[in-house]
N, C-alpha and C. Protein backbone atom coordinates (compact mmCIF):
# COMPACT_ATOMS: atom_id res chain seq x y z
N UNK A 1 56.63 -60.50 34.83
CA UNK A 1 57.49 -59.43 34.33
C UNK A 1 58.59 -59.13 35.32
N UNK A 2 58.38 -59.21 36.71
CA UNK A 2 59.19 -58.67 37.76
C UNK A 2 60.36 -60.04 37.28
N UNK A 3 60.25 -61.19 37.05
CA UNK A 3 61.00 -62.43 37.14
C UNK A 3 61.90 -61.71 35.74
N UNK A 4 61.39 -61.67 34.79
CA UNK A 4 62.02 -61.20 33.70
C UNK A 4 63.43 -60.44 33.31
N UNK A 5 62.68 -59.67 34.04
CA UNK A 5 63.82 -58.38 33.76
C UNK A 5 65.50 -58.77 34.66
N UNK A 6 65.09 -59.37 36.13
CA UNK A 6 66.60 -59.88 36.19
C UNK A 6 67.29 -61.45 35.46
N UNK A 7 66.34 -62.28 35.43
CA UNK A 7 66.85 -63.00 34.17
C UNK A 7 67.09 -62.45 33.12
N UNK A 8 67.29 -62.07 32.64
CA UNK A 8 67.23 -60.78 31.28
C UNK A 8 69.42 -60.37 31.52
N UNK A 9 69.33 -59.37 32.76
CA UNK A 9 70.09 -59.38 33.46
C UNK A 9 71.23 -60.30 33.30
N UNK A 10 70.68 -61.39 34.20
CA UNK A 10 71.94 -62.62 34.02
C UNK A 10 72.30 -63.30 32.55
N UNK A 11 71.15 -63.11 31.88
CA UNK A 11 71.48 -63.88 30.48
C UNK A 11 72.38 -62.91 29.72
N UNK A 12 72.54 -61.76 30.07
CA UNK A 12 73.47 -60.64 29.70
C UNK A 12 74.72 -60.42 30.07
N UNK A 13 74.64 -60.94 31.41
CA UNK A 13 75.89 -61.18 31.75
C UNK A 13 76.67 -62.74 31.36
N UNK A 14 75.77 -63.04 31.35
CA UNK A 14 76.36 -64.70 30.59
C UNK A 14 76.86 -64.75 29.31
N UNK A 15 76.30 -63.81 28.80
CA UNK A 15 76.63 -63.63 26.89
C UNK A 15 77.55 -62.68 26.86
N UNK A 16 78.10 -62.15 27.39
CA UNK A 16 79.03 -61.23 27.54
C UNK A 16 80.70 -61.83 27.50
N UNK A 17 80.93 -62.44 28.28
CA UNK A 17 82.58 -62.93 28.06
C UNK A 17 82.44 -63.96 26.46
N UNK A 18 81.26 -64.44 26.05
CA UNK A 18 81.20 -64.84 24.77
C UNK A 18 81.31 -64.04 23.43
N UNK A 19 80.43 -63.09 23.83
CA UNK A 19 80.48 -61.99 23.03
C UNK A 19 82.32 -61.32 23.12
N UNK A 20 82.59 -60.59 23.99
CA UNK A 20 83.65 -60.29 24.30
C UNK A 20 85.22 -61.18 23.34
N UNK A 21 84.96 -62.71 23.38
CA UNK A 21 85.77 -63.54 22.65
C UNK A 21 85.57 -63.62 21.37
N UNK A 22 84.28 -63.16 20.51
CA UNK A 22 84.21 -63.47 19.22
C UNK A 22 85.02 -61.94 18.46
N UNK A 23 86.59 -62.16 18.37
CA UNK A 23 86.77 -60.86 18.10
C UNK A 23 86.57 -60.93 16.62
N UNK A 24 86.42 -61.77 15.66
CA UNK A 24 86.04 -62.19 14.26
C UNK A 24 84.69 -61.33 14.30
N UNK A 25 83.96 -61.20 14.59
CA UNK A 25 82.46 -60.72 14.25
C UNK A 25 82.00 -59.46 14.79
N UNK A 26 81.31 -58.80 13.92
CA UNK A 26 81.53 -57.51 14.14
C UNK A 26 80.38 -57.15 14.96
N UNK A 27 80.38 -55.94 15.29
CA UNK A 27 79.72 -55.30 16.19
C UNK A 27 77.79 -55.32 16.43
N UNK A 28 77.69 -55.40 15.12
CA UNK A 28 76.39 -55.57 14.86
C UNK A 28 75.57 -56.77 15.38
N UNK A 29 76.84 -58.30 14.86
CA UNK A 29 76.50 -58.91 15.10
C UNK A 29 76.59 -59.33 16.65
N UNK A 30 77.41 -58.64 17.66
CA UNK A 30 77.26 -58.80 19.41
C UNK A 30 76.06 -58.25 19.82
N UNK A 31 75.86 -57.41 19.39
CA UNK A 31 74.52 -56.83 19.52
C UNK A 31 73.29 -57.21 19.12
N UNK A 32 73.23 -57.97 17.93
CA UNK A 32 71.64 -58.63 17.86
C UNK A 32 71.88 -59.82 19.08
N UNK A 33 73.09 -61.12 18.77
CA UNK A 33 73.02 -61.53 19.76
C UNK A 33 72.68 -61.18 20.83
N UNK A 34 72.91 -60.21 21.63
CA UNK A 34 72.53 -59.81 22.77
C UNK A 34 71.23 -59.41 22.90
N UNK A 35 70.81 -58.73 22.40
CA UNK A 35 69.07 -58.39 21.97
C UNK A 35 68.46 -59.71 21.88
N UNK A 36 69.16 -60.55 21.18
CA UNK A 36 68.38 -62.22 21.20
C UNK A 36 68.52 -62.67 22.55
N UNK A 37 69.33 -62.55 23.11
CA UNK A 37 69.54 -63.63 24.50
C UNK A 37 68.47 -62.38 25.69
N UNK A 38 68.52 -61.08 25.59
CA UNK A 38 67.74 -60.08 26.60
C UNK A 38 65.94 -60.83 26.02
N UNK A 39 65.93 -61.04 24.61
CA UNK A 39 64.40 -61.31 24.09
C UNK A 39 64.09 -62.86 25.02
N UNK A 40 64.81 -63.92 24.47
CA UNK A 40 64.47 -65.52 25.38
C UNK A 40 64.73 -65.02 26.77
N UNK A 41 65.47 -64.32 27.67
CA UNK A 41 65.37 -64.97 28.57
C UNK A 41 63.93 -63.85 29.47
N UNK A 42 63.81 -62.74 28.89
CA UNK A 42 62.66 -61.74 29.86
C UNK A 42 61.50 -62.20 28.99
N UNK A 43 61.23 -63.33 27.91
CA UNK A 43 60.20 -63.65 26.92
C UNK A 43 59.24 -62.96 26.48
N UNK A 44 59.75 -62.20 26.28
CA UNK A 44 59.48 -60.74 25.01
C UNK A 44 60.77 -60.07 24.58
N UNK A 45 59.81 -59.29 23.18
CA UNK A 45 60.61 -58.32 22.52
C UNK A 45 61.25 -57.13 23.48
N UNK A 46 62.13 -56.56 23.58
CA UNK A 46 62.76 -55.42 24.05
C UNK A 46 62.13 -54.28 24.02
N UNK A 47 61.10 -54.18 23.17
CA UNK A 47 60.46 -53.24 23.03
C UNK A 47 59.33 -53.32 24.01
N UNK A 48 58.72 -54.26 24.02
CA UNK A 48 58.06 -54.65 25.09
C UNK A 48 58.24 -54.24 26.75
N UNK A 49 59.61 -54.29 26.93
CA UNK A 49 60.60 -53.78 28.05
C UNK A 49 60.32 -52.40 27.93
N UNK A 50 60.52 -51.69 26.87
CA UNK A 50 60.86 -49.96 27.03
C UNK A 50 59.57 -49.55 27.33
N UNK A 51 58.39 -50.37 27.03
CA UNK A 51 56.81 -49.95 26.78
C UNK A 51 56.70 -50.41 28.64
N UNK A 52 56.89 -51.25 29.31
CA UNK A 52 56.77 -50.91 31.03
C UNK A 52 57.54 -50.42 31.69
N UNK A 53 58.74 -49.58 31.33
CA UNK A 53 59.69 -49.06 31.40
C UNK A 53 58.89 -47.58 31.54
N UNK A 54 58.63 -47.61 30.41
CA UNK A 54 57.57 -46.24 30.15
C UNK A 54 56.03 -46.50 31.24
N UNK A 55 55.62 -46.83 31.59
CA UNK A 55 54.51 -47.26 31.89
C UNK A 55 55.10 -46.94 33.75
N UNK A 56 55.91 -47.11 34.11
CA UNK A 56 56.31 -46.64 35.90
C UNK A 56 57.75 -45.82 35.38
N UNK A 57 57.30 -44.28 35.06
CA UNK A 57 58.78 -43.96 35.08
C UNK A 57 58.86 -43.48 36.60
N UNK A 58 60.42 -43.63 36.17
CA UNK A 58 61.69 -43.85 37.26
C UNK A 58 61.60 -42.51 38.16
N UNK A 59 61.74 -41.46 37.87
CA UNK A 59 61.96 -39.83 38.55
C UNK A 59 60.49 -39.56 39.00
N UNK A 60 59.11 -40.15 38.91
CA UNK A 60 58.12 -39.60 39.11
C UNK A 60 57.61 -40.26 40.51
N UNK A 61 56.90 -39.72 41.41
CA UNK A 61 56.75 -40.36 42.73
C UNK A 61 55.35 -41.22 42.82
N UNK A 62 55.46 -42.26 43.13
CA UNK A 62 54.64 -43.20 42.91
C UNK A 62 54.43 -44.57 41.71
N UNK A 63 55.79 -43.84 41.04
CA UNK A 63 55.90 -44.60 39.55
C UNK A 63 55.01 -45.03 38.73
N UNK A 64 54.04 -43.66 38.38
CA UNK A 64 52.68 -43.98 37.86
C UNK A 64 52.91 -42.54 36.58
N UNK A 65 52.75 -42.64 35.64
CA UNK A 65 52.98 -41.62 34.67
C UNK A 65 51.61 -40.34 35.22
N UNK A 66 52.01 -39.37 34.64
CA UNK A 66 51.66 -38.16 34.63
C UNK A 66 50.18 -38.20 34.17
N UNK A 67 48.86 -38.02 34.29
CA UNK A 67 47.61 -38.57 33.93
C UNK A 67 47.08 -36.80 33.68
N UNK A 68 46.94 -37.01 32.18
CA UNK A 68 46.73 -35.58 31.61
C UNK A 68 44.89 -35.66 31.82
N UNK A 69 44.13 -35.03 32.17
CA UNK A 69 42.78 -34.88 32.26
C UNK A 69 42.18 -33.67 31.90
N UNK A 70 41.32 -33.47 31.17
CA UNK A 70 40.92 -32.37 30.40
C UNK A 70 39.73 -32.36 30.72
N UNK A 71 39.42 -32.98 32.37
CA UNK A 71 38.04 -32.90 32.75
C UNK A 71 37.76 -31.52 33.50
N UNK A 72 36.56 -30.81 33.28
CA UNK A 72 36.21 -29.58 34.59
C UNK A 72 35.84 -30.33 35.26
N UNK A 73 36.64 -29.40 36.19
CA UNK A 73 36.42 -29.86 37.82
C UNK A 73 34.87 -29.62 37.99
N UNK A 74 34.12 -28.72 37.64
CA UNK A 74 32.60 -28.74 37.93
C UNK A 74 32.43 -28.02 39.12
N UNK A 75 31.96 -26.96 39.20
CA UNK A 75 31.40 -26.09 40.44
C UNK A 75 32.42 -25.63 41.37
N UNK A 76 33.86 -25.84 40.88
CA UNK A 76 35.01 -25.79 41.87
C UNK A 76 35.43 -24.22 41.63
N UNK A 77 36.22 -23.91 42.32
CA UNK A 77 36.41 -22.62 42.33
C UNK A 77 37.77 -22.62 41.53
N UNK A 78 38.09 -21.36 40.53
CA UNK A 78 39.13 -21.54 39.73
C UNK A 78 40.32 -21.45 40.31
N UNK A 79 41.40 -22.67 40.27
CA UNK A 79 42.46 -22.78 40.51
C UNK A 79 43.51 -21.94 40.10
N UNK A 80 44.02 -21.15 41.78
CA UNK A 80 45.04 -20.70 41.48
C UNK A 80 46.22 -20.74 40.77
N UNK A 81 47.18 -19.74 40.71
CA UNK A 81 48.77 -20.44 40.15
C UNK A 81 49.50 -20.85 41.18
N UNK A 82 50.18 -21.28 41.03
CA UNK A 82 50.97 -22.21 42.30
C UNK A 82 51.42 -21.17 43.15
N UNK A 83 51.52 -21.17 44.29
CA UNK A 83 52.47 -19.96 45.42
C UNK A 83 53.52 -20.72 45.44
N UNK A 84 54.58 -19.16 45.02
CA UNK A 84 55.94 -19.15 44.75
C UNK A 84 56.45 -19.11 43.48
N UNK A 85 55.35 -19.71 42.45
CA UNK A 85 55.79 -19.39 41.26
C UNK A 85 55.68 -18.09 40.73
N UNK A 86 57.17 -17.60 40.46
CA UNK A 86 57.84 -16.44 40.05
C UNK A 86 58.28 -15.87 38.82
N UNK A 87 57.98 -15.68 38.09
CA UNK A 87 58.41 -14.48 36.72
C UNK A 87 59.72 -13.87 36.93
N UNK A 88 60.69 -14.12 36.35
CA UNK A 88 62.42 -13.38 36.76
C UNK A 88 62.37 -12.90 35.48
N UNK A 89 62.00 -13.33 34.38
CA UNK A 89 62.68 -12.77 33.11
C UNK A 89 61.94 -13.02 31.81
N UNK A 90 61.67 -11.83 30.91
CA UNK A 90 61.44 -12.48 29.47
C UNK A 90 62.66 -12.38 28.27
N UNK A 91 62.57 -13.24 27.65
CA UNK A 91 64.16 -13.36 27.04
C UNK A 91 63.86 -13.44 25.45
N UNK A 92 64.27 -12.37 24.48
CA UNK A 92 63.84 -12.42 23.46
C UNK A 92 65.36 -12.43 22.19
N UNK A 93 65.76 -13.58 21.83
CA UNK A 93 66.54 -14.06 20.61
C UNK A 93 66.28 -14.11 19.67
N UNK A 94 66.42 -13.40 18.94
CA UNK A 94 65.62 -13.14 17.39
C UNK A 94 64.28 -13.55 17.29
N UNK A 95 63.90 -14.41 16.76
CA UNK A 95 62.44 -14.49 16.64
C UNK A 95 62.55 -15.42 17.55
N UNK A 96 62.72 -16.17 18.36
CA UNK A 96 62.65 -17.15 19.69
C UNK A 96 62.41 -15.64 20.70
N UNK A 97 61.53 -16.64 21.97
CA UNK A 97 61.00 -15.85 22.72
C UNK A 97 60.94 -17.34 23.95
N UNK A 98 61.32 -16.79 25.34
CA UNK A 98 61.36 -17.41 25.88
C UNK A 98 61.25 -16.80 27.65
N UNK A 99 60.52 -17.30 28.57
CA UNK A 99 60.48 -16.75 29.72
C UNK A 99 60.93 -17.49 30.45
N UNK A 100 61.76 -16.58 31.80
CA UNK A 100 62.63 -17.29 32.85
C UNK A 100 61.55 -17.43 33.75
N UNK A 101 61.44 -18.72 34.57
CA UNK A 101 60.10 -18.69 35.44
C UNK A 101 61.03 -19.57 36.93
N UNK A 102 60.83 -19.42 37.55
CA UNK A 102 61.22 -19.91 39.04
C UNK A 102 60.57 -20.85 39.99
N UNK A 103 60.17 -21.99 39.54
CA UNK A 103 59.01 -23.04 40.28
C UNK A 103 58.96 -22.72 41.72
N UNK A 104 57.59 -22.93 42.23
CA UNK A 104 58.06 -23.13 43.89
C UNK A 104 58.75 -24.10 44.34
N UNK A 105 59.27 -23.61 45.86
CA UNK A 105 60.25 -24.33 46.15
C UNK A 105 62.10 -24.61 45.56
N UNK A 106 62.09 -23.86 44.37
CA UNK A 106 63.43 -23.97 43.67
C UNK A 106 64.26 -22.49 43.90
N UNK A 107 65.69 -22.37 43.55
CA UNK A 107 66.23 -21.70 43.62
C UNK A 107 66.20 -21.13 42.12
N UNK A 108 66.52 -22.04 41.51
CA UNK A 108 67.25 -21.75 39.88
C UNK A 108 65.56 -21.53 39.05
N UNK A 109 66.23 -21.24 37.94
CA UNK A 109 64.74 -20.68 36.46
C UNK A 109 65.20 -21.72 36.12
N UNK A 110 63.68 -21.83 35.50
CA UNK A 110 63.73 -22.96 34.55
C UNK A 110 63.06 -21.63 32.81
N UNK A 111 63.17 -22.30 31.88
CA UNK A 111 63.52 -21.58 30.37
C UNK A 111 61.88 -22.59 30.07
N UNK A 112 60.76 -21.76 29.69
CA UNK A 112 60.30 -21.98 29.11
C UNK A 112 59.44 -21.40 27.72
N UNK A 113 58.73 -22.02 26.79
CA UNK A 113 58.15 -21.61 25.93
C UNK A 113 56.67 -21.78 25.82
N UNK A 114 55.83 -20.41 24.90
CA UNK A 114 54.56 -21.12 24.26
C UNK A 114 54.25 -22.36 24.07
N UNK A 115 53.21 -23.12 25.12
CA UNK A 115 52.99 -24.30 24.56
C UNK A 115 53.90 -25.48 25.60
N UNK A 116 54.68 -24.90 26.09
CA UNK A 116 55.21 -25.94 27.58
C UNK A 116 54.31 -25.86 28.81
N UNK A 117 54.37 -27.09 29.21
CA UNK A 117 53.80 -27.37 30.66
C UNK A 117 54.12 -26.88 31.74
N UNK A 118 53.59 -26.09 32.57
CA UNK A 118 54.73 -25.45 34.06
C UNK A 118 53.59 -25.93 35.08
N UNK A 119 53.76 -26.21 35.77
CA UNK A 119 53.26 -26.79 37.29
C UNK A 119 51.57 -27.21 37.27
N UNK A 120 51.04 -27.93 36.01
CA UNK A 120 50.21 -27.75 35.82
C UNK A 120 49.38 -26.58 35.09
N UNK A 121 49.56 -25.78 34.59
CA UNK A 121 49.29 -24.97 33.76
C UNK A 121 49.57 -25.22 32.23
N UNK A 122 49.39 -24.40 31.42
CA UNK A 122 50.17 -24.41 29.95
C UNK A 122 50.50 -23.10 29.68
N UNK A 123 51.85 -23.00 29.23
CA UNK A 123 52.06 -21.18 28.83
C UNK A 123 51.86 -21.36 27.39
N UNK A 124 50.40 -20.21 27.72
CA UNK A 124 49.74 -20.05 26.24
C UNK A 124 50.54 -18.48 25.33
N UNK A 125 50.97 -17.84 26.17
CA UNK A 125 50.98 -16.29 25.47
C UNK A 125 52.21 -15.81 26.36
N UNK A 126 53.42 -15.39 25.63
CA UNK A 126 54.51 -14.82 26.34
C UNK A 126 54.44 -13.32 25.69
N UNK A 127 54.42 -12.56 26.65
CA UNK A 127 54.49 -11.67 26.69
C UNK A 127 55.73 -10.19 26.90
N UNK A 128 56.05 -8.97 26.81
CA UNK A 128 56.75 -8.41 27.28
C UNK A 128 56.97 -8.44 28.84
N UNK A 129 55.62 -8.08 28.96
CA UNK A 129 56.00 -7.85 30.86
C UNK A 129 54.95 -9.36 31.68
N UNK A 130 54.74 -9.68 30.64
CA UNK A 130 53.88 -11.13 31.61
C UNK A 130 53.97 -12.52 30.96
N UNK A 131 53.28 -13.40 31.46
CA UNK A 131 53.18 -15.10 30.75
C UNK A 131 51.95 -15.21 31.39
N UNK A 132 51.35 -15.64 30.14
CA UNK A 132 49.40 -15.94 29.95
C UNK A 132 49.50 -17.49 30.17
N UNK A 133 48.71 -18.01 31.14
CA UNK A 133 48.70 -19.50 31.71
C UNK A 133 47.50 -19.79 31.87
N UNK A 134 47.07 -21.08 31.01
CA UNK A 134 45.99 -21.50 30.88
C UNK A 134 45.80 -22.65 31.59
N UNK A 135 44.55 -23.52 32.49
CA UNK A 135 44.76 -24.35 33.08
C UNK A 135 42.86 -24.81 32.56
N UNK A 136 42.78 -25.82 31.06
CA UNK A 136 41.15 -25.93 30.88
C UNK A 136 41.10 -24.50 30.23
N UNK A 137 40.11 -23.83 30.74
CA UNK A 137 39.30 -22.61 30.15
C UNK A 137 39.83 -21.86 30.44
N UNK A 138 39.98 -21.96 31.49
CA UNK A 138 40.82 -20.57 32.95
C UNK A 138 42.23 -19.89 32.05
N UNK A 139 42.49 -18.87 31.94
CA UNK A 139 43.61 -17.94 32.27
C UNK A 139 44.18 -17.11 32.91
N UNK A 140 45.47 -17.43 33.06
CA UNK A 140 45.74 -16.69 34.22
C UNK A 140 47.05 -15.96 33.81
N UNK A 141 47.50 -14.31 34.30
CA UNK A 141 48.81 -13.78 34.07
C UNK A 141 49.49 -14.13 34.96
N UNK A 142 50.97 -14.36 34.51
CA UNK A 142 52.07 -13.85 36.05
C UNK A 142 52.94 -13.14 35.27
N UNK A 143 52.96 -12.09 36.42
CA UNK A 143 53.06 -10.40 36.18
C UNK A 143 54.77 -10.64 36.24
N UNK A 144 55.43 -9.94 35.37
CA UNK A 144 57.09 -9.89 35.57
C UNK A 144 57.60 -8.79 36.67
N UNK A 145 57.69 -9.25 37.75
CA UNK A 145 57.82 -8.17 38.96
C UNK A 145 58.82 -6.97 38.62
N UNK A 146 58.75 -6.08 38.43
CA UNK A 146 58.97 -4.78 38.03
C UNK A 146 59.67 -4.31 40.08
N UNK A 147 60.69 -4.43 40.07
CA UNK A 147 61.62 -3.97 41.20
C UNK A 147 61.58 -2.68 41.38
N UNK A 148 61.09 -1.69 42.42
CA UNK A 148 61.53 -0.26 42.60
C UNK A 148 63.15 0.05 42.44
N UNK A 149 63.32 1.10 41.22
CA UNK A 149 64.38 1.61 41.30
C UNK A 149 65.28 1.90 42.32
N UNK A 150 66.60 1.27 42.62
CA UNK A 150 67.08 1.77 43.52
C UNK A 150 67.84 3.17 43.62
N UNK A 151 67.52 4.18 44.65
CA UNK A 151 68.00 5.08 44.27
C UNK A 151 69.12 5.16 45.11
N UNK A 152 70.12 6.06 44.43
CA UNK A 152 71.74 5.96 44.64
C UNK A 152 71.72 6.09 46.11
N UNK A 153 72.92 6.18 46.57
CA UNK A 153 73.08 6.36 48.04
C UNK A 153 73.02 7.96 48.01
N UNK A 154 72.85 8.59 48.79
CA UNK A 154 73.23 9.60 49.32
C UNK A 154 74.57 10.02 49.18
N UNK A 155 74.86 11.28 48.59
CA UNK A 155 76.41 11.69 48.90
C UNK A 155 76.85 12.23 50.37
N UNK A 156 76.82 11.88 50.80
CA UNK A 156 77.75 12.82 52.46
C UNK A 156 78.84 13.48 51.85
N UNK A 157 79.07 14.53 52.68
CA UNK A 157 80.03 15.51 51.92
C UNK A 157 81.86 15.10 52.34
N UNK A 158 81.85 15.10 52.00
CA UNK A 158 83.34 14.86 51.93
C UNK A 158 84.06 15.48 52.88
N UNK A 159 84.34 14.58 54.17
CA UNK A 159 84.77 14.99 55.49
C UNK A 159 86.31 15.48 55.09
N UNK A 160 87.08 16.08 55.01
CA UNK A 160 88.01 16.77 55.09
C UNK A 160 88.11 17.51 56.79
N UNK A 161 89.81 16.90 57.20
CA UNK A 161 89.81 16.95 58.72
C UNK A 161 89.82 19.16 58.69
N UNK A 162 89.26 19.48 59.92
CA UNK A 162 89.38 20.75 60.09
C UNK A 162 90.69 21.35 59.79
N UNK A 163 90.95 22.70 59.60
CA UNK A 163 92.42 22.73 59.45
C UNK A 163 93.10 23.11 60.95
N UNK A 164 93.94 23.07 61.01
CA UNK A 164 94.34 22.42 62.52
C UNK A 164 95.13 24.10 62.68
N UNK A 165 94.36 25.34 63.68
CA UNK A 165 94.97 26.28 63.93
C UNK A 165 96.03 26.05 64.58
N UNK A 166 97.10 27.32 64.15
CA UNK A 166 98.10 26.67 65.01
C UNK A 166 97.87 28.04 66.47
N UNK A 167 98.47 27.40 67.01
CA UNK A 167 98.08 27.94 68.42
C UNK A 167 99.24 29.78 67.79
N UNK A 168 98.73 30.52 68.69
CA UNK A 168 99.50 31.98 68.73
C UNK A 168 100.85 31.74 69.56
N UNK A 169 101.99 32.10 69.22
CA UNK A 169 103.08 31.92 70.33
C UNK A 169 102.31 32.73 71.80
N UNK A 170 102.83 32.43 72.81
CA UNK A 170 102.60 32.79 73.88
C UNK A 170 102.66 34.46 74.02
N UNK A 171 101.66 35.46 74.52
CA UNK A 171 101.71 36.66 74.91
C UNK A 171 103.30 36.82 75.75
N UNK A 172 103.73 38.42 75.27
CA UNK A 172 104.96 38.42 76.10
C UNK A 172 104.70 38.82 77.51
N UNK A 173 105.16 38.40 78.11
CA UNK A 173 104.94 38.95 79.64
C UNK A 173 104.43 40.13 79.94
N UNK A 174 103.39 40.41 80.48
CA UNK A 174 103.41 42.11 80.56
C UNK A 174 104.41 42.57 81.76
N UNK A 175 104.69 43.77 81.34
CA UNK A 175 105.70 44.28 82.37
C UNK A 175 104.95 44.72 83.71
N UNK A 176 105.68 45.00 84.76
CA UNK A 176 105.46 44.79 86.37
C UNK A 176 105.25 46.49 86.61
N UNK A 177 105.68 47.79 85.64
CA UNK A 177 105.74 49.18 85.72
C UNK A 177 104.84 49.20 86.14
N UNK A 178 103.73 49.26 85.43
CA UNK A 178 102.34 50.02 85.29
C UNK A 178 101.47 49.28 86.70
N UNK A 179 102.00 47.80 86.74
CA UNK A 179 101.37 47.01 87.63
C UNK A 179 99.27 46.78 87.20
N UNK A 180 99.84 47.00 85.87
CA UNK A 180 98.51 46.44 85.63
C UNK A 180 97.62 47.67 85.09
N UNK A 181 98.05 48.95 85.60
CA UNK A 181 96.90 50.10 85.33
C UNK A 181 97.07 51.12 84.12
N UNK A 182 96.49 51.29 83.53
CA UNK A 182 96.63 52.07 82.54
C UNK A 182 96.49 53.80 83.01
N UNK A 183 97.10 54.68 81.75
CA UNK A 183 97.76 55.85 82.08
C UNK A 183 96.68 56.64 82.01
């Protein structure tokens, strides 16, 4: 199979400036051709291709598909929900219902529904203020974090500068008569 797929490859690129020249024949027909020449030279059907294609997908680590098991673990202690996974939002569009959830490790929500997969779990029950997550038998809530109100700032009063006395003109001189003493 490994030999296949780049012969496959080259026989594609070989049929190509042929294809390319038959401008008489229509589209359909470049295309089975080509499906014929990808079938002889990887010796199988194409379909065959999409079925090990499927079999190591590409984005998953280890290139081994996702292995769903519906076995109990047996005597194990019930598995938590993931740490970090976060509840931001429940989002309700007419009769669609949908919760914003925050994987660990991510910045952004991801949009899910009743009946989608999240980190190993299944969201069984969306709720107003929570999402019911089932993992086997087990259920589990995550609570929609409810933020303490922030309360306003404080008003400080409104500094307005003092009013600026004006000084008294200067006392007039006292006179030198009396020399100071009263009568």
């Amino acid at each position: 199979m490994k030999r296949g797929l780049p012969l496959a490859a080259l026989a594609l690129l070989a049929a190509l400036p042929a294809l390319a020249g038959d401008a008489g024949t229509g589209v359909e027909a470049r295309i089975t051709a080509t499906l014929d020449a990808l079938e002889r030279a990887a010796g199988g059907a194409p379909r065959q291709i999409d079925e090990a294609i499927l079999a190591r997908p590409l984005f998953v680590p280890g290139r081994r598909p996702e292995e769903e098991t519906g076995k109990d673990p047996g005597g194990l202690p019930p598995a938590a929900l993931p740490r970090g996974l976060s509840l931001k939002g429940i989002v309700r569009d007419g009769d669609r219902i949908y919760a914003l959830v925050v994987p660990p490790g991510s910045r952004h929500p991801r949009r899910v529904r009743e009946g989608e997969r999240l980190e190993g779990w299944t969201v069984v029950k969306i709720l107003p203020d929570r999402l019911v997550l089932a993992n086997g038998q087990e259920e589990r809530p995550l609570l929609l974090h409810h933020y303490p109100p922030v309360k306003p700032a404080a008003r400080t009063p409104s500094r307005t500068p003092p009013a600026r006395r004006r000084k008294a003109p200067p006392a007039p001189p006292k006179s030198n008569d009396d020399h100071g003493q009263r009568p």
